[in-house]
N, C-alpha and C. Protein backbone atom coordinates (compact mmCIF):
# COMPACT_ATOMS: atom_id res chain seq x y z
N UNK A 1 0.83 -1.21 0.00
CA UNK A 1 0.00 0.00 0.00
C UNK A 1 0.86 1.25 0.00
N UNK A 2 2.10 1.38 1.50
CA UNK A 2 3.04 2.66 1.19
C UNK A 2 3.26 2.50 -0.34
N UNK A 3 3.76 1.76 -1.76
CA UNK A 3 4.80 1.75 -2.24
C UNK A 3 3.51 2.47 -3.66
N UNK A 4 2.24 2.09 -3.66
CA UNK A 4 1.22 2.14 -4.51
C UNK A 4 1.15 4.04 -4.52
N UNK A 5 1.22 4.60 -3.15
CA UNK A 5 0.62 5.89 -3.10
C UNK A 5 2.06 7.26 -2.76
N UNK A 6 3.35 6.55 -3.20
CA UNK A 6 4.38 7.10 -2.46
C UNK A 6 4.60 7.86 -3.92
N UNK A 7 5.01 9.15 -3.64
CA UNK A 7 5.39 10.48 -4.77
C UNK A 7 7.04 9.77 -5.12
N UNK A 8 7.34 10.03 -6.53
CA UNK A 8 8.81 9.95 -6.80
C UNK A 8 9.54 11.34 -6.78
N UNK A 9 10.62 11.50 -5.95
CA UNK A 9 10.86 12.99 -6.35
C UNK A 9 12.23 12.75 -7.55
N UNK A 10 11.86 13.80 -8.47
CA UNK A 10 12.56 13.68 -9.46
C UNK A 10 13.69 14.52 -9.77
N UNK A 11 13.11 15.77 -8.99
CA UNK A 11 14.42 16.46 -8.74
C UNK A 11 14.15 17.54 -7.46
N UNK A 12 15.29 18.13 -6.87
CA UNK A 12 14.96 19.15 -6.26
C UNK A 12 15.74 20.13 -5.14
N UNK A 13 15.76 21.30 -5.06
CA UNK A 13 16.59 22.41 -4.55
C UNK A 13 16.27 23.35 -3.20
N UNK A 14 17.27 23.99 -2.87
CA UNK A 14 17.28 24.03 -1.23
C UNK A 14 16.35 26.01 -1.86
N UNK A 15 15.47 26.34 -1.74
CA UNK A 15 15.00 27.79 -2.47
C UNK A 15 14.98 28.68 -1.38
N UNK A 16 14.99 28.59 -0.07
CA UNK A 16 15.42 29.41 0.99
C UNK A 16 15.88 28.86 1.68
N UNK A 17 16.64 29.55 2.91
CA UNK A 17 17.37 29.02 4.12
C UNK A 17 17.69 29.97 4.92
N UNK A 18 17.54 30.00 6.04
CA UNK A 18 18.18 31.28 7.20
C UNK A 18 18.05 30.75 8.54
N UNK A 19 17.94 30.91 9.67
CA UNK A 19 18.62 30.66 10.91
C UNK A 19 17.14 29.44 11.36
N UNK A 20 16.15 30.44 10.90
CA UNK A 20 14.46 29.78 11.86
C UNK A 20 14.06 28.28 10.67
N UNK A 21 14.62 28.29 9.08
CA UNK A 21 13.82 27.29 8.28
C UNK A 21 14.67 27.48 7.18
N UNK A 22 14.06 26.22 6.62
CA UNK A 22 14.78 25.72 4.94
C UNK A 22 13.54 25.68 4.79
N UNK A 23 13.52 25.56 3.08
CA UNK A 23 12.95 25.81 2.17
C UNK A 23 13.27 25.37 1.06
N UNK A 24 12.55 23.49 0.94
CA UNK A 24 12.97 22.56 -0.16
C UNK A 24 11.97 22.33 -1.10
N UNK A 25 12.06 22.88 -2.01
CA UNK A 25 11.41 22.41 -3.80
C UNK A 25 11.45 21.77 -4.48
N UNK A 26 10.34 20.68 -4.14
CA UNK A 26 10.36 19.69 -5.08
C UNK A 26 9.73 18.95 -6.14
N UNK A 27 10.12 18.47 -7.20
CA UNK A 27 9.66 18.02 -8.58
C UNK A 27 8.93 16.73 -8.34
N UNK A 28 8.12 16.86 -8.30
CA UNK A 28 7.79 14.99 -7.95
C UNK A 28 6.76 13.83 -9.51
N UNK A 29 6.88 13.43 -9.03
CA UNK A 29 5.74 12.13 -9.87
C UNK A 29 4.85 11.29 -9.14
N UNK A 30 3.13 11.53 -9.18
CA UNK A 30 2.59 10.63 -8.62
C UNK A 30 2.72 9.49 -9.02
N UNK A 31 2.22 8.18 -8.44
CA UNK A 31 1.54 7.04 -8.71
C UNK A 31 1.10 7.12 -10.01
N UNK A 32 0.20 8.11 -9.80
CA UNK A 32 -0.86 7.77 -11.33
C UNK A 32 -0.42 8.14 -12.74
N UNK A 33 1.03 8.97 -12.26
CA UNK A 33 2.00 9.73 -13.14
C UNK A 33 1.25 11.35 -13.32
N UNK A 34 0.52 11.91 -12.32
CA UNK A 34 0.62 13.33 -12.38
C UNK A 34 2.03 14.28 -11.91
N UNK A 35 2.49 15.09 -12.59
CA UNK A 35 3.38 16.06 -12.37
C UNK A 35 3.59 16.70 -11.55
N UNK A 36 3.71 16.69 -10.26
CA UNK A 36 3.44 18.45 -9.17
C UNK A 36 4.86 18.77 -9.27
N UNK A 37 4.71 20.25 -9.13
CA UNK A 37 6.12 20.98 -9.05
C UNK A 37 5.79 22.25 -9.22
N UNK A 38 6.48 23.12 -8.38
CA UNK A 38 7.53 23.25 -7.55
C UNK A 38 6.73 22.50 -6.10
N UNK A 39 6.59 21.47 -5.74
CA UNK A 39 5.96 21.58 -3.95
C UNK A 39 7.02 21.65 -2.98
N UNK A 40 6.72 22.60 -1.89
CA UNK A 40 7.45 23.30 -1.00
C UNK A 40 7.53 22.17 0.08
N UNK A 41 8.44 22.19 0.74
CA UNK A 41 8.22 21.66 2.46
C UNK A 41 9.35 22.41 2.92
N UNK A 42 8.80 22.73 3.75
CA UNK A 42 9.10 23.81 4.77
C UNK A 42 9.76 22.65 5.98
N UNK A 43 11.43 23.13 6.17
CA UNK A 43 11.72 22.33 6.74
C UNK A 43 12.28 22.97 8.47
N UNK A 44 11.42 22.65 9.16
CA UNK A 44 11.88 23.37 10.81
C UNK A 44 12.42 22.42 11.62
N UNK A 45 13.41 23.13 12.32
CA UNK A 45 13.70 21.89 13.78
C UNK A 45 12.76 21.02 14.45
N UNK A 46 13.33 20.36 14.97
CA UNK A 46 12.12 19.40 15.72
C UNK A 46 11.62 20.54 17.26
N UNK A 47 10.46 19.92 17.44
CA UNK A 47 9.92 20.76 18.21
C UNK A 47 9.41 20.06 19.83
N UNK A 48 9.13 20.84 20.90
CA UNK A 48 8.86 19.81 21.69
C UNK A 48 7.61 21.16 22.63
N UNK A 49 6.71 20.72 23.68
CA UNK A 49 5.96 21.18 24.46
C UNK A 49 6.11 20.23 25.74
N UNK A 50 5.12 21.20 26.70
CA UNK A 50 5.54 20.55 28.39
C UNK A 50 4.14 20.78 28.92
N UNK A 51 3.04 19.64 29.02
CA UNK A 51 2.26 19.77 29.73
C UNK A 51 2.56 19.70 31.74
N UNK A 52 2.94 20.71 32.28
CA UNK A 52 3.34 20.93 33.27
C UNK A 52 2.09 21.08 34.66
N UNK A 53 2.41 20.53 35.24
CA UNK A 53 0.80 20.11 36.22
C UNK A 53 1.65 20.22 37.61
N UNK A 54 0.91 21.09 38.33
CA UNK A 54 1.43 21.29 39.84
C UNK A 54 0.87 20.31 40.62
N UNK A 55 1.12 19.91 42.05
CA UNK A 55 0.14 19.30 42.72
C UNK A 55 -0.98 19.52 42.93
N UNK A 56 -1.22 21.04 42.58
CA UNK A 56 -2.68 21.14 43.49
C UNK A 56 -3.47 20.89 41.66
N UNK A 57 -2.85 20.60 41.04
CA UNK A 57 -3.59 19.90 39.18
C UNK A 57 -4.09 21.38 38.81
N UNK A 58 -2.89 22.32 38.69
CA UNK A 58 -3.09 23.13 37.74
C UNK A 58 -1.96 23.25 36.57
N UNK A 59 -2.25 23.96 35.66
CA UNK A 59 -1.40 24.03 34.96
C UNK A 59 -0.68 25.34 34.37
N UNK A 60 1.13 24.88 34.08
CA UNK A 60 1.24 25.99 34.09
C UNK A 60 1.46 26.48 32.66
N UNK A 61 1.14 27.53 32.42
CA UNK A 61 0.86 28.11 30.82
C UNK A 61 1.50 29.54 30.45
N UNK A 62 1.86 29.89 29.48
CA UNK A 62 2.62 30.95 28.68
C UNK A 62 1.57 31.47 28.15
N UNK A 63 1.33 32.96 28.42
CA UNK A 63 0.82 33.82 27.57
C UNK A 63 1.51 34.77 26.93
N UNK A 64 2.10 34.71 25.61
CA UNK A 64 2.90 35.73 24.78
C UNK A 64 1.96 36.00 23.72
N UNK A 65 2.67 36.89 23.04
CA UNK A 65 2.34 37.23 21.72
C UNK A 65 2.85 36.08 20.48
N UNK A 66 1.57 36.17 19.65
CA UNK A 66 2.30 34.67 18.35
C UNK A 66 2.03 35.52 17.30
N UNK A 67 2.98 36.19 16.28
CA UNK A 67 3.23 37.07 15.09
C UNK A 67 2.24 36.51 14.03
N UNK A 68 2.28 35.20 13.94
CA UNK A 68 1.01 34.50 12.65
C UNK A 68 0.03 34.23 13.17
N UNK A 69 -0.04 34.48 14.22
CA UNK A 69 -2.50 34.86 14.18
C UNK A 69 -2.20 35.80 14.75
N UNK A 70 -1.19 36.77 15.06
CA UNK A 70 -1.52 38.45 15.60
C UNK A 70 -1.98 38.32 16.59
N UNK A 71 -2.21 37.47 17.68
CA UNK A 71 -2.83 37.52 18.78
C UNK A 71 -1.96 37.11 20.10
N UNK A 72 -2.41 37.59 21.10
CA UNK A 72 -2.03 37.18 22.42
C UNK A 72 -2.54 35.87 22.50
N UNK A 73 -1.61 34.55 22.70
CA UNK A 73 -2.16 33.26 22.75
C UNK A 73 -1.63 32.92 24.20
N UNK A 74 -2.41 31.88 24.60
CA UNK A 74 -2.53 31.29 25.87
C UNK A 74 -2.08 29.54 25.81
N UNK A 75 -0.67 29.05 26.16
CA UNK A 75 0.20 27.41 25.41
C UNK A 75 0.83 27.14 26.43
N UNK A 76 1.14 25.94 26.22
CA UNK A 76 2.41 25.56 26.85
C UNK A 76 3.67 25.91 26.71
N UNK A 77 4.72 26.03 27.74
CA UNK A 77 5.98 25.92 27.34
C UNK A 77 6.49 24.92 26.75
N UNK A 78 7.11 25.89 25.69
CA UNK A 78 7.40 24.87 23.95
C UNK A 78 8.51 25.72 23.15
N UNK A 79 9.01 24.85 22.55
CA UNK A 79 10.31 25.71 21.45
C UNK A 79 10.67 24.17 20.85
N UNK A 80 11.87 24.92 19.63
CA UNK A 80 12.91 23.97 19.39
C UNK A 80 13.76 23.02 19.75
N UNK A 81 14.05 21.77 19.57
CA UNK A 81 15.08 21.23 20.16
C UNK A 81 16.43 22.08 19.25
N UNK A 82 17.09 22.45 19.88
CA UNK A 82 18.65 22.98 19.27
C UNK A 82 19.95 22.08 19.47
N UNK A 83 20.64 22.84 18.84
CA UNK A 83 22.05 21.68 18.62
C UNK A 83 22.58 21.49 20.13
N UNK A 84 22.56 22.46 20.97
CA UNK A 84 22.73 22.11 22.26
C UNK A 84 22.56 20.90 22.76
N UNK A 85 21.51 20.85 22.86
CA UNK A 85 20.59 19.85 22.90
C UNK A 85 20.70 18.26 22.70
N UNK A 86 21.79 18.06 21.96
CA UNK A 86 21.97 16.75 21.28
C UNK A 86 21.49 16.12 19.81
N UNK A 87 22.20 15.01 19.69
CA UNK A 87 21.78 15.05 17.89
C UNK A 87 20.44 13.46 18.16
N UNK A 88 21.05 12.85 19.69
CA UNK A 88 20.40 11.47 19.80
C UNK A 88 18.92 11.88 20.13
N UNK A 89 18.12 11.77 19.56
CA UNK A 89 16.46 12.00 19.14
C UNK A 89 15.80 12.06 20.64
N UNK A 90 16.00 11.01 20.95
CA UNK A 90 15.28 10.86 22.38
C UNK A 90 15.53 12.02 23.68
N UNK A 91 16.66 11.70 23.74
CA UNK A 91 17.57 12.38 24.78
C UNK A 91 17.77 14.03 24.56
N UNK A 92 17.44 14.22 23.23
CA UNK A 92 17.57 15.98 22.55
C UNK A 92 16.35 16.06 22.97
N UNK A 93 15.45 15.86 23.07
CA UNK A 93 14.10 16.08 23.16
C UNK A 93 13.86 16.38 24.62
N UNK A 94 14.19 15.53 25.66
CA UNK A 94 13.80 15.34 27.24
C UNK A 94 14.64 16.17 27.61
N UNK A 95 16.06 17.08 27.21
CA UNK A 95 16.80 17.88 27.40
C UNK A 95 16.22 19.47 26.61
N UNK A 96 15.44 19.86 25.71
CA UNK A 96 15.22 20.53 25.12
C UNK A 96 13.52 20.73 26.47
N UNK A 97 13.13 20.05 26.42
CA UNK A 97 11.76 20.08 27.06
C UNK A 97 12.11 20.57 28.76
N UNK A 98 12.86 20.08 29.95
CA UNK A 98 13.46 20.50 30.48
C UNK A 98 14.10 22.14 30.58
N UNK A 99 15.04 22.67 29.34
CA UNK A 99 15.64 23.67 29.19
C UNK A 99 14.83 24.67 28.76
N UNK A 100 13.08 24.65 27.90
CA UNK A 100 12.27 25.87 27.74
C UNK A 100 11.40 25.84 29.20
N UNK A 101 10.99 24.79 29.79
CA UNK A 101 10.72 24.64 30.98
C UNK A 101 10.79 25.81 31.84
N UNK A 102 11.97 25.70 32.23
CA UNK A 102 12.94 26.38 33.30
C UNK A 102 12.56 28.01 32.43
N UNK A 103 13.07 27.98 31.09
CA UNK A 103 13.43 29.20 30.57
C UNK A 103 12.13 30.15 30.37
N UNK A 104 11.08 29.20 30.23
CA UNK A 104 10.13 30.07 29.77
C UNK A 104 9.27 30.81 30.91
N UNK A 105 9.49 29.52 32.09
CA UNK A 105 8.02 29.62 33.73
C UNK A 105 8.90 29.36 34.59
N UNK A 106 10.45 29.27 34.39
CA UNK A 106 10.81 29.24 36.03
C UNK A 106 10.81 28.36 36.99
N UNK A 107 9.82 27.15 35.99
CA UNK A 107 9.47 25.86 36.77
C UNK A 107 10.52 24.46 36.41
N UNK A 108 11.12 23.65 37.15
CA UNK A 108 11.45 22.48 37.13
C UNK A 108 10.74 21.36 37.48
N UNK A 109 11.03 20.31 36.19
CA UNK A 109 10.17 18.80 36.76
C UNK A 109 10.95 18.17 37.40
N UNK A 110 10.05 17.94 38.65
CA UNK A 110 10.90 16.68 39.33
C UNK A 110 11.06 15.34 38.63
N UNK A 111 9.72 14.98 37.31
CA UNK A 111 9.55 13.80 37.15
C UNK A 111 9.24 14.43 35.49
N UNK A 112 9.64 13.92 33.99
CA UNK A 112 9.34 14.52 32.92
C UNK A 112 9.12 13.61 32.09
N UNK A 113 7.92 13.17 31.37
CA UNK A 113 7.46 11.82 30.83
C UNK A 113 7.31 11.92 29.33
N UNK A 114 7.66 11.51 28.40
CA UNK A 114 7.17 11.39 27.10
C UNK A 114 6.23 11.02 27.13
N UNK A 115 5.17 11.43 26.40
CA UNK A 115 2.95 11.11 25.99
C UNK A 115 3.09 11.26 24.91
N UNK A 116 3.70 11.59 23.94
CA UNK A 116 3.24 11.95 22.50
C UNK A 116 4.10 12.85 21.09
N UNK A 117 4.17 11.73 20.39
CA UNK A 117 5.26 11.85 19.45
C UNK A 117 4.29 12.47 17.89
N UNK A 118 3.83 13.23 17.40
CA UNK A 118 3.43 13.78 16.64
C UNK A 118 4.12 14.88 15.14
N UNK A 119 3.69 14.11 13.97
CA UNK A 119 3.68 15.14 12.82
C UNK A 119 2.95 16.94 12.73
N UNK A 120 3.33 17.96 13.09
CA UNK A 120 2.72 19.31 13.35
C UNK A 120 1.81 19.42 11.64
N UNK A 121 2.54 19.09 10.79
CA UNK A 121 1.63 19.35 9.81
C UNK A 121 2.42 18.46 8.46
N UNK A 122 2.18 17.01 8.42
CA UNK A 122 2.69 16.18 7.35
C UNK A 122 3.04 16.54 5.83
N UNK A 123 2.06 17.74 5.51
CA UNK A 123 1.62 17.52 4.23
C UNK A 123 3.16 18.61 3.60
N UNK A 124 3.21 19.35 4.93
CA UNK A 124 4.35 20.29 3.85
C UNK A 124 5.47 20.66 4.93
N UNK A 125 5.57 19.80 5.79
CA UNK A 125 6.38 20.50 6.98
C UNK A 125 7.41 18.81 7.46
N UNK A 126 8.56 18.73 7.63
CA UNK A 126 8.88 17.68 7.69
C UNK A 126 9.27 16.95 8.85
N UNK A 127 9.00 17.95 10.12
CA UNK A 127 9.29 18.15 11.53
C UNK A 127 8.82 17.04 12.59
N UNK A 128 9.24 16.72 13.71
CA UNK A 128 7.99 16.23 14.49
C UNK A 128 8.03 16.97 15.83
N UNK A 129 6.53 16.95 16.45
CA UNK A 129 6.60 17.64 17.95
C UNK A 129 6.51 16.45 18.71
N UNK A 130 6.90 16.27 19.84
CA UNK A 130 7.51 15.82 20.83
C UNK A 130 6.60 16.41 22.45
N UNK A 131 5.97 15.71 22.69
CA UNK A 131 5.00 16.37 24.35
C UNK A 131 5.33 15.40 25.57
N UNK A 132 5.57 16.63 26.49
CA UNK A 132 6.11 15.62 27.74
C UNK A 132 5.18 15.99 28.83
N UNK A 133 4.90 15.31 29.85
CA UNK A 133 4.12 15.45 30.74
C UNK A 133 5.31 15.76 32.17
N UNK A 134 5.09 17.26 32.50
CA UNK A 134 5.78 17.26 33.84
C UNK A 134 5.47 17.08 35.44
N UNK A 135 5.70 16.57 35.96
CA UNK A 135 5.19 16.66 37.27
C UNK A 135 6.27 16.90 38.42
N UNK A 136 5.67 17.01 39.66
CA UNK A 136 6.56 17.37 40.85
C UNK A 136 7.35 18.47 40.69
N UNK A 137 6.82 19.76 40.18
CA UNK A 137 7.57 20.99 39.77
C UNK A 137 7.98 21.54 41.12
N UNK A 138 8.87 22.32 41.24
CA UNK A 138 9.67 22.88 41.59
C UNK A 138 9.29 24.47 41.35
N UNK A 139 9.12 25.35 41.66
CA UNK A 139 9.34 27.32 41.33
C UNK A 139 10.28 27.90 41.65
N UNK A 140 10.53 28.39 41.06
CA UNK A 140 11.55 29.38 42.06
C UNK A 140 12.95 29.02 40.92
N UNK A 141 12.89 29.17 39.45
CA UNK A 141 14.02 28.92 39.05
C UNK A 141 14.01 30.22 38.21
N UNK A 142 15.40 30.89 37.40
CA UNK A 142 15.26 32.03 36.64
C UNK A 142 14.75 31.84 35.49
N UNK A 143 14.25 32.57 34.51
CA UNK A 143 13.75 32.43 33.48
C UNK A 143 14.49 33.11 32.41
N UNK A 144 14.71 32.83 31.27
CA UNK A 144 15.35 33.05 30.51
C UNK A 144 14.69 33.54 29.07
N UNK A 145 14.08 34.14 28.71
CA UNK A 145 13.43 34.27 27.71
C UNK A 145 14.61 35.04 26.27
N UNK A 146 13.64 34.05 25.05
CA UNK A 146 14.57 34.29 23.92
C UNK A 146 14.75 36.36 23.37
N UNK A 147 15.36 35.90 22.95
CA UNK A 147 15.01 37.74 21.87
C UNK A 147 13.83 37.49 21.35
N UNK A 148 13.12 38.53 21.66
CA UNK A 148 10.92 38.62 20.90
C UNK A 148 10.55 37.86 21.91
N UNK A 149 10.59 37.33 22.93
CA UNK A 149 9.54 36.59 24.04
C UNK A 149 9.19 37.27 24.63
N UNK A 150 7.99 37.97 25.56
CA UNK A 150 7.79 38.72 26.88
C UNK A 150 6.67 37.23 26.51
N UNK A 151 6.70 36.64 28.00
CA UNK A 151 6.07 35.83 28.51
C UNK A 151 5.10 36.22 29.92
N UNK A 152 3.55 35.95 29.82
CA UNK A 152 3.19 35.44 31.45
C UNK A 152 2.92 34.98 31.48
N UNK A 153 3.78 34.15 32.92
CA UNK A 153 3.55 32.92 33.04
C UNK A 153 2.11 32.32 34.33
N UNK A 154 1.01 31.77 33.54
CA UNK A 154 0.10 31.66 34.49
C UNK A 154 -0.47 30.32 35.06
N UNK A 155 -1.30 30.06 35.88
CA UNK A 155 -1.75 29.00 36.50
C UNK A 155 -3.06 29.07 36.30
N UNK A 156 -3.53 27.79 35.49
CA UNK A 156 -4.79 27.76 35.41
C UNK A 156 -5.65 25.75 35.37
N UNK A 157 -6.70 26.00 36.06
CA UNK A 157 -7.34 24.32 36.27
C UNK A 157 -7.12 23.67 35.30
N UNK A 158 -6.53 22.11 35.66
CA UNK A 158 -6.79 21.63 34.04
C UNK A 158 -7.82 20.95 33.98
N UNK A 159 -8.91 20.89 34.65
CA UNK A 159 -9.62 20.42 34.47
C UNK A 159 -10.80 21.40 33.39
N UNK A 160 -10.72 22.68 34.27
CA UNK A 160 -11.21 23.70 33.27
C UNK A 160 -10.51 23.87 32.23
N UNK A 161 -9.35 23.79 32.19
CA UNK A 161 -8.57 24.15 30.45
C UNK A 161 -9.25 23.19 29.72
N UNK A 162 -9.27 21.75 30.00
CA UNK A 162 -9.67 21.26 28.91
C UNK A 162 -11.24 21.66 28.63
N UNK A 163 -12.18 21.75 29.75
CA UNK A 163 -13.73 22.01 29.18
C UNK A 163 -13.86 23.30 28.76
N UNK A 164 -13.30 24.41 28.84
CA UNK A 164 -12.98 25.42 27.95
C UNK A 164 -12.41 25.03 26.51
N UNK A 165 -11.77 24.49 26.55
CA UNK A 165 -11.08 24.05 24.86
C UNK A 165 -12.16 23.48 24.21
N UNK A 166 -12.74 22.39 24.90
CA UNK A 166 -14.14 21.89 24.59
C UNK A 166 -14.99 22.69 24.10
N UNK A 167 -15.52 23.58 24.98
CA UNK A 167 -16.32 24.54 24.27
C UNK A 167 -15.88 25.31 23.68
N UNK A 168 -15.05 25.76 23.44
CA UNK A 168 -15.12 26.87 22.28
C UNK A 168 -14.61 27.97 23.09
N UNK A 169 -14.46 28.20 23.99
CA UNK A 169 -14.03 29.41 25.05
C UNK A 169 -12.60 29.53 25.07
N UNK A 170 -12.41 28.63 24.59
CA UNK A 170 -10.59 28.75 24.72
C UNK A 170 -9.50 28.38 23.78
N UNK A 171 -9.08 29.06 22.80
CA UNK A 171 -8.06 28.74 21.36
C UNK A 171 -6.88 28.58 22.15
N UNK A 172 -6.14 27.37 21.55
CA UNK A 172 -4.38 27.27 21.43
C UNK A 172 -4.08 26.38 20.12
N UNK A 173 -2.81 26.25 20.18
CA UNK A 173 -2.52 25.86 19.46
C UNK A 173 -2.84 24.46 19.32
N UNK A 174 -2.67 23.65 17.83
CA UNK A 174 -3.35 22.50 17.76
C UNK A 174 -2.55 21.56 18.59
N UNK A 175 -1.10 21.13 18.25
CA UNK A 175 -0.12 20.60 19.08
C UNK A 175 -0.59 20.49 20.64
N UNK A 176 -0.82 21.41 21.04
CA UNK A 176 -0.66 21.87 22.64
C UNK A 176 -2.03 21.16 23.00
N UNK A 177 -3.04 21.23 22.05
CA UNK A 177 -4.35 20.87 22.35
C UNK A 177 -4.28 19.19 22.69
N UNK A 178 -3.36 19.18 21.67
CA UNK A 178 -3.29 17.21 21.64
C UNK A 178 -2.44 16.68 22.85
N UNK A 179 -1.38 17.64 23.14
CA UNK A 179 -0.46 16.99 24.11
C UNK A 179 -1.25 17.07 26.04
N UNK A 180 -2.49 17.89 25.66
CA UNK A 180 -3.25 18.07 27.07
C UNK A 180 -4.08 17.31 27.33
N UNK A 181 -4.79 16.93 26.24
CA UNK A 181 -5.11 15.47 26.19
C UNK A 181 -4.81 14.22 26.33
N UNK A 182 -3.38 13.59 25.81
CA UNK A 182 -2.34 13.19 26.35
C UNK A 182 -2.04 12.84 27.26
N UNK A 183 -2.13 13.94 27.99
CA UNK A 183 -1.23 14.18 29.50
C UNK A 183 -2.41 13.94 30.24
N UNK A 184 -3.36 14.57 29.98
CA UNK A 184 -4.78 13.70 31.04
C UNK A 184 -5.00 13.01 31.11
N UNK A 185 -5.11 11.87 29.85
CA UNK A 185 -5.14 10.47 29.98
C UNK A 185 -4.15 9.18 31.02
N UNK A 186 -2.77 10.33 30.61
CA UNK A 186 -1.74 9.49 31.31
C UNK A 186 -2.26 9.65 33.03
N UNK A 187 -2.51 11.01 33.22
CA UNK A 187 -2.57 11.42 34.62
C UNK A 187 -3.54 10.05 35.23
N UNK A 188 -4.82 10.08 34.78
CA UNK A 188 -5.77 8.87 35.16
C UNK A 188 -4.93 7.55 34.98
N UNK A 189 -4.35 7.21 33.91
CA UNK A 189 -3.66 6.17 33.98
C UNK A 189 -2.49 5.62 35.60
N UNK A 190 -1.68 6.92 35.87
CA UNK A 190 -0.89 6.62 36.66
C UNK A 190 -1.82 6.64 38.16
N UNK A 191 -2.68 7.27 38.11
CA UNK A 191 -3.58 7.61 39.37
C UNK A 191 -3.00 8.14 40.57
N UNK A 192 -3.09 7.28 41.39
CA UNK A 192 -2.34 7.54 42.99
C UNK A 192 -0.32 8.28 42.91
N UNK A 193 -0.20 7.51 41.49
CA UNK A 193 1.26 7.70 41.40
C UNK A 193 1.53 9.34 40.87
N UNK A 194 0.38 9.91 39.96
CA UNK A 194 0.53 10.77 39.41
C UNK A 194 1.06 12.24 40.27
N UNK A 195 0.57 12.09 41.70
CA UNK A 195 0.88 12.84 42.81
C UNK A 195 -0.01 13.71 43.18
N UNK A 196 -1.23 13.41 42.32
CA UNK A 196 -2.49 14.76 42.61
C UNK A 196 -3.18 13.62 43.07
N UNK A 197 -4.26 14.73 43.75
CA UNK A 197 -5.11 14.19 44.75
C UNK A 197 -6.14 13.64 43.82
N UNK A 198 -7.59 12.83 44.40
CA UNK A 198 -8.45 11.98 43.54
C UNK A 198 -9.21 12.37 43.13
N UNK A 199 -9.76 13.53 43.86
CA UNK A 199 -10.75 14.84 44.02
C UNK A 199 -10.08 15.35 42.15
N UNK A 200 -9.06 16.11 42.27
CA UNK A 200 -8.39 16.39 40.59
C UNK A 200 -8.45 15.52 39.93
N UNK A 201 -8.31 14.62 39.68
CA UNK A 201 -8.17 13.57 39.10
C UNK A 201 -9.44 12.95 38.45
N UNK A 202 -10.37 13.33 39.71
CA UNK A 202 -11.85 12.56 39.35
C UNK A 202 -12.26 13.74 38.23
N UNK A 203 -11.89 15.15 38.13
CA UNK A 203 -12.62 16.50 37.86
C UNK A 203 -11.65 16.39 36.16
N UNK A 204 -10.50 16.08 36.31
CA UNK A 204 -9.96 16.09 34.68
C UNK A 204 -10.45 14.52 34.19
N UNK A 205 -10.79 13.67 34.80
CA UNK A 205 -11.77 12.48 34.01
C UNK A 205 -12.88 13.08 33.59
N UNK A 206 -14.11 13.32 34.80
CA UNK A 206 -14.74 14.03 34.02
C UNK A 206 -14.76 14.86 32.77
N UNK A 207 -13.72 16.54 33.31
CA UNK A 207 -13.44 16.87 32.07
C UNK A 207 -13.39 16.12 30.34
N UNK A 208 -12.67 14.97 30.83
CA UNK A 208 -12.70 14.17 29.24
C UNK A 208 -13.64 13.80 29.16
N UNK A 209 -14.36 13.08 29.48
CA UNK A 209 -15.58 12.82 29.06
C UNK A 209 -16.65 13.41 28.63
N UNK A 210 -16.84 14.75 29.28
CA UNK A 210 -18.04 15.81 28.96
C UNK A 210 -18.62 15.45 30.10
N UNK A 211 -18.07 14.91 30.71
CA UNK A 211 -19.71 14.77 32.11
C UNK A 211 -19.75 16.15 32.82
């Protein structure tokens, strides 16, 4: 089935490049032998987010400014994995997730879990995001924000984040949406271990469900 629906690329060139993305053009051949060309993929670092959950099961969240919807958005702490970082996939990732952590909210995980390994957008982007679930945070660390960040950093229910997202009351990004989901599931999964009380626990089940 992959080999029936897979594009041939026939030729193709690097058409931008600068510090944030590449920009690869390519000639391809379907299956059926249709032509596409020039198609773009937009090539970005790998990416990672931190569903970060205090004991008392709130969460902690970044409100900055995002330049492509012009708006003040409300996310997780999230960025690039960088060369810092490491080249070994796994380990760049749980080190990258960790280091915006700290940089963005000040917060450290005592405990930092991989939930969810995701394509941001398959069709033209060649990246993957990476979501970790933090727990047993820590405050009280400095924050480091990039050049263009003013961050606030806030605390809000997750039980309400998610039934706000639910309804319609509350936009983020799609990534962030999936990795909170994710991370709630796991939370019920680990239960008693997760470190929140049952009372939270029972209120972000609900939450998923719609009850």
């Amino acid at each position: 089935m992959t080999d029936r629906l897979t594009w041939t690329v026939t030729s193709s060139e690097i058409t931008f490049q600068d510090r944030w993305l590449t920009v690869r053009s390519d000639w391809c051949l379907t299956p059926r032998g249709d032509r596409i060309g020039p198609y773009h993929v937009v090539r970005y670092p790998n990416w990672i987010n931190v569903v970060a959950v205090t004991r008392d099961g709130e969460l902690v969240l970044a409100r900055e400014y995002r330049h492509g919807a012009g708006q003040v958005v409300l996310g997780l702490p999230s960025g690039a994995i960088d060369a810092a970082d490491g080249v070994e996939a796994e380990g760049a990732a749980l080190r990258a997730a960790n280091r915006e952590l700290m940089e963005e909210t000040g917060y450290a995980a005592g405990r930092l879990e991989r939930i969810l390994g995701a394509w941001p957008n398959p069709a033209n982007q060649d990246n993957r995001a990476t979501s970790f679930l933090a727990l047993d945070l820590v405050a009280g660390g400095e924050t480091k924000p990039d050049l263009g960040e003013e961050i606030e950093v806030e605390l809000h229910g997750f039980a309400k984040v998610l039934r706000d997202l639910a309804s319609g009351e509350l936009d983020m990004q799609a990534m962030h949406i999936a990795a909170l989901w994710a991370a709630a599931r796991r939370i019920l999964v680990l239960g008693e271990a997760s470190g929140l009380a049952s009372e939270t626990r029972r209120e972000i089940a609900a939450a998923l469900t719609g009850v």
